[in-house]
Protein backbone atom coordinates (compact mmCIF):
# COMPACT_ATOMS: atom_id res chain seq x y z
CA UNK A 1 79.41 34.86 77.32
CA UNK A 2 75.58 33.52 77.87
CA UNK A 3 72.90 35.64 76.49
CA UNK A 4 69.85 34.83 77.50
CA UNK A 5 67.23 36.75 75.05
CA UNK A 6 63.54 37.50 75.92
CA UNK A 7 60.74 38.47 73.42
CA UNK A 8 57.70 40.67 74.69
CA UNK A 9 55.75 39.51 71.71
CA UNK A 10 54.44 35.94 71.25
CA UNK A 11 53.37 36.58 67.00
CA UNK A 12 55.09 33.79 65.29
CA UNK A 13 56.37 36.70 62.83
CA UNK A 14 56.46 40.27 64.77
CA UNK A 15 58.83 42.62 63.86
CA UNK A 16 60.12 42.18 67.73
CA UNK A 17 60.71 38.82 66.93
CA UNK A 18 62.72 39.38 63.98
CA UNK A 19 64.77 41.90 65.96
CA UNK A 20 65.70 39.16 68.40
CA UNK A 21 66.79 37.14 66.04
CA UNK A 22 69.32 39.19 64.36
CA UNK A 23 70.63 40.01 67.19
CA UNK A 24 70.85 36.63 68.36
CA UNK A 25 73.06 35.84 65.08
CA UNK A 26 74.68 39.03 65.91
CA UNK A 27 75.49 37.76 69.36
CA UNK A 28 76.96 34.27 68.18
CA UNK A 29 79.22 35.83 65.10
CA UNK A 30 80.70 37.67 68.54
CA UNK A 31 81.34 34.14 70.43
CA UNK A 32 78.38 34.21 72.70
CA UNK A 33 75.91 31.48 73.12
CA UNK A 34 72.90 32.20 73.02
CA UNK A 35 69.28 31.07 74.23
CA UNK A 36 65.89 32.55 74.48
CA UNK A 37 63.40 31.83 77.64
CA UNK A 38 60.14 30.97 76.65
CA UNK A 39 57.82 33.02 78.71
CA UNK A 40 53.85 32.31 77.02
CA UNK A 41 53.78 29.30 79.20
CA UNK A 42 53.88 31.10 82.20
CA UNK A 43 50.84 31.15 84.86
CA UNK A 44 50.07 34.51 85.67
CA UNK A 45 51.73 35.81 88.84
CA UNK A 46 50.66 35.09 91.98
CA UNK A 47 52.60 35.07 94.79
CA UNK A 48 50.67 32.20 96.77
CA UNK A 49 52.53 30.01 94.46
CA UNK A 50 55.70 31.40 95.20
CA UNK A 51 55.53 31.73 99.08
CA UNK A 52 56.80 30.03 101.54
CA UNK A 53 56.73 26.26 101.47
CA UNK A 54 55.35 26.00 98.07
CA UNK A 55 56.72 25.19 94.87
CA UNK A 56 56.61 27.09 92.33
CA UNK A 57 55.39 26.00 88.48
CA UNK A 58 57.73 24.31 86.04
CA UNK A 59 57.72 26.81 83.68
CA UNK A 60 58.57 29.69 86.17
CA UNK A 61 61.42 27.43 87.66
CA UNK A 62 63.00 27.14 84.26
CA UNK A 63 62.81 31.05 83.67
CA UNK A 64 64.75 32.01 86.92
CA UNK A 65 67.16 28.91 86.06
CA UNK A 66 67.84 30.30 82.44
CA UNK A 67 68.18 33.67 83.65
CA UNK A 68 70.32 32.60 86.41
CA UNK A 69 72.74 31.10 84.37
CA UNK A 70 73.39 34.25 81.80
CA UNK A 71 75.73 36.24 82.04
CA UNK A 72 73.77 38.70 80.47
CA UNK A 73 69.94 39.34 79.26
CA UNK A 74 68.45 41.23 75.92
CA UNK A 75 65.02 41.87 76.21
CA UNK A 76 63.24 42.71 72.67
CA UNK A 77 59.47 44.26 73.25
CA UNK A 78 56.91 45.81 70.97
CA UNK A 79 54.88 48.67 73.36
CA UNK A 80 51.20 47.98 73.35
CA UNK A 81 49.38 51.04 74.72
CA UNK A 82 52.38 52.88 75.69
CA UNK A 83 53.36 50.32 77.89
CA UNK A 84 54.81 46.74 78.31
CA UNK A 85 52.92 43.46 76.96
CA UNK A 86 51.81 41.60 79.59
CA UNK A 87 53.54 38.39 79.35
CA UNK A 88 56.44 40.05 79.29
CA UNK A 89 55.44 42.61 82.68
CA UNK A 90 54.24 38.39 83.95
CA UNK A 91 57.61 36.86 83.85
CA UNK A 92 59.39 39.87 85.07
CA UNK A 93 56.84 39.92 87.83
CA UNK A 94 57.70 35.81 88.48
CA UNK A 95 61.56 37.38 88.71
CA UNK A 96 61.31 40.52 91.11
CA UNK A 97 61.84 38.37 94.41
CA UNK A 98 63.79 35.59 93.81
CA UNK A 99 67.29 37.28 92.83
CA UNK A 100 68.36 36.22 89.20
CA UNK A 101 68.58 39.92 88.40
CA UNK A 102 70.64 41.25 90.82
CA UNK A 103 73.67 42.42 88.96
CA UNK A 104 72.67 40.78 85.60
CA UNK A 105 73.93 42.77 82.48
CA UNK A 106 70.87 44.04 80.66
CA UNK A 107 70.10 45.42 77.22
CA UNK A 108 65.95 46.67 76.40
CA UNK A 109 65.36 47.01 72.77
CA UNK A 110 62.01 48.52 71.84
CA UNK A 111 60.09 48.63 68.43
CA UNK A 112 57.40 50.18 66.86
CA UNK A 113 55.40 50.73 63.98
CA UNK A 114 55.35 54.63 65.26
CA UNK A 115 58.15 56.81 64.77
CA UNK A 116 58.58 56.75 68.91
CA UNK A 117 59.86 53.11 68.70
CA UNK A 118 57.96 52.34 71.92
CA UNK A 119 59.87 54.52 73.99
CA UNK A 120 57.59 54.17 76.82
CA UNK A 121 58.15 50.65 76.95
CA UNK A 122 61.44 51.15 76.76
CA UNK A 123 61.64 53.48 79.81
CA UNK A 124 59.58 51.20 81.98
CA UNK A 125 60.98 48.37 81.00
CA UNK A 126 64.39 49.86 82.18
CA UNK A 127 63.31 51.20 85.38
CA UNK A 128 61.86 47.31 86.65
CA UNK A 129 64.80 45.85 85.45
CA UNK A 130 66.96 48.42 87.56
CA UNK A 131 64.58 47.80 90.15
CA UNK A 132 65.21 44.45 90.49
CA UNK A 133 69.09 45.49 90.39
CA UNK A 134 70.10 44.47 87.31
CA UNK A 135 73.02 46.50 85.38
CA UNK A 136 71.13 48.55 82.77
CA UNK A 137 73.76 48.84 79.92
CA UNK A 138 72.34 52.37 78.48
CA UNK A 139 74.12 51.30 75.16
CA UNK A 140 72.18 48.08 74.63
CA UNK A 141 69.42 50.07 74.99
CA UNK A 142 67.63 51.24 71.50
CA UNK A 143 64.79 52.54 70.24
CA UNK A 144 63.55 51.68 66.71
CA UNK A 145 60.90 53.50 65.09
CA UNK A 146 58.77 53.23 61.66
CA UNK A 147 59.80 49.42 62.21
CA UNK A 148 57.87 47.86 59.36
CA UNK A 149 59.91 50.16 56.46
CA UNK A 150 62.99 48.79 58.28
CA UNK A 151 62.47 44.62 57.31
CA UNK A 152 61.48 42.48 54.69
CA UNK A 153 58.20 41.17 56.03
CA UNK A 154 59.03 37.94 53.87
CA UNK A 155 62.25 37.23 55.34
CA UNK A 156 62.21 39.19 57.92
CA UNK A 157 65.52 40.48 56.98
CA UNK A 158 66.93 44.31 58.22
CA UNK A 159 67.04 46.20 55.40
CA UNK A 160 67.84 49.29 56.78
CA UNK A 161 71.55 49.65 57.47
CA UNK A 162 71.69 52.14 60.07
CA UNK A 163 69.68 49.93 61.91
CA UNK A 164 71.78 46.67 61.34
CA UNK A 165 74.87 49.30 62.91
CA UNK A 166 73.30 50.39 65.87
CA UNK A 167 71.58 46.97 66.48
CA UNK A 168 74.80 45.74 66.37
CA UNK A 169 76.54 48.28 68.47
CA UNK A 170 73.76 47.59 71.07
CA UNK A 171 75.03 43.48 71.22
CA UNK A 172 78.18 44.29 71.22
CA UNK A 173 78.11 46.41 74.20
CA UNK A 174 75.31 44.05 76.30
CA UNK A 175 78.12 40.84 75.13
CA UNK A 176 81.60 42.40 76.09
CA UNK A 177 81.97 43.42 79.84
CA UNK A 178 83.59 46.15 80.89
């Protein structure tokens, strides 16, 4: 199994970010390998640089290559403004045309510091991604609110075992086909 992993926030030390990476080790106790796309390089969309005859940037060639090759992709976003950051809305937006989606396994986890976890996010980020055809696996989806009681800020450790379970639950389901 390759999971590819995305983060919707570029803080060295977000909560988001220490999300992904428990459930990157998460993912690799199960057997998968995992990588994560780096998507702050990325020019902002335009589609001049994508049309015919051109060639599109380095950095947006390596996206659609990483997320060709998975077998499956977790997206982990913070919501800013009760909606998606927008590098993270960019590189989906390099993706919509150019196919690596289409039928890609694909788990959205949202967190916030409010007790909605960034549902919003969550919702839109679910409806591109099933726009662009990819298989939404409703049980890697998750929610986490009141984030910051949930971590060690230091370490950036989950402290909060229910969390740990369903984060775990939510790999496990994006990582084992059906």
């Amino acid at each position: 199994m390759q999971l590819l992993t995305l983060s919707g926030s570029l803080r060295t030390r977000s909560t988001n970010g220490f999300l992904l990476h428990a459930a990157r080790l998460m993912a690799t106790a199960d057997g998968a390998e995992v990588t994560t796309a780096e998507i702050g390089t990325l020019p902002h969309f335009n589609p001049d640089l994508d049309g015919e005859g051109a060639t599109v940037p380095a950095p947006v060639a390596a996206l659609r290559e990483a997320v060709g090759a998975a077998d499956a992709v977790l997206v982990v976003s913070p919501e800013y403004a009760h909606g998606v950051p927008g590098t993270l809305k960019n590189a989906l937006d390099w993706l919509v045309s150019s196919g690596e989606f289409v039928s890609r396994r694909v788990g959205v986890i949202t967190a916030s510091p409010s007790s909605t976890g960034g549902d919003y996010a969550n919702a839109q980020l679910c409806e591109t991604l099933r726009m662009m055809t990819g298989t939404v696996v409703e049980e890697a989806c998750l929610t986490v609110g009141l984030i910051g009681g949930k971590l060690d800020r230091e370490t950036g450790e989950i402290t909060d075992d229910q969390l740990t379970s369903e984060l775990r639950a939510a790999v496990k389901s994006l990582t084992t086909p059906s």
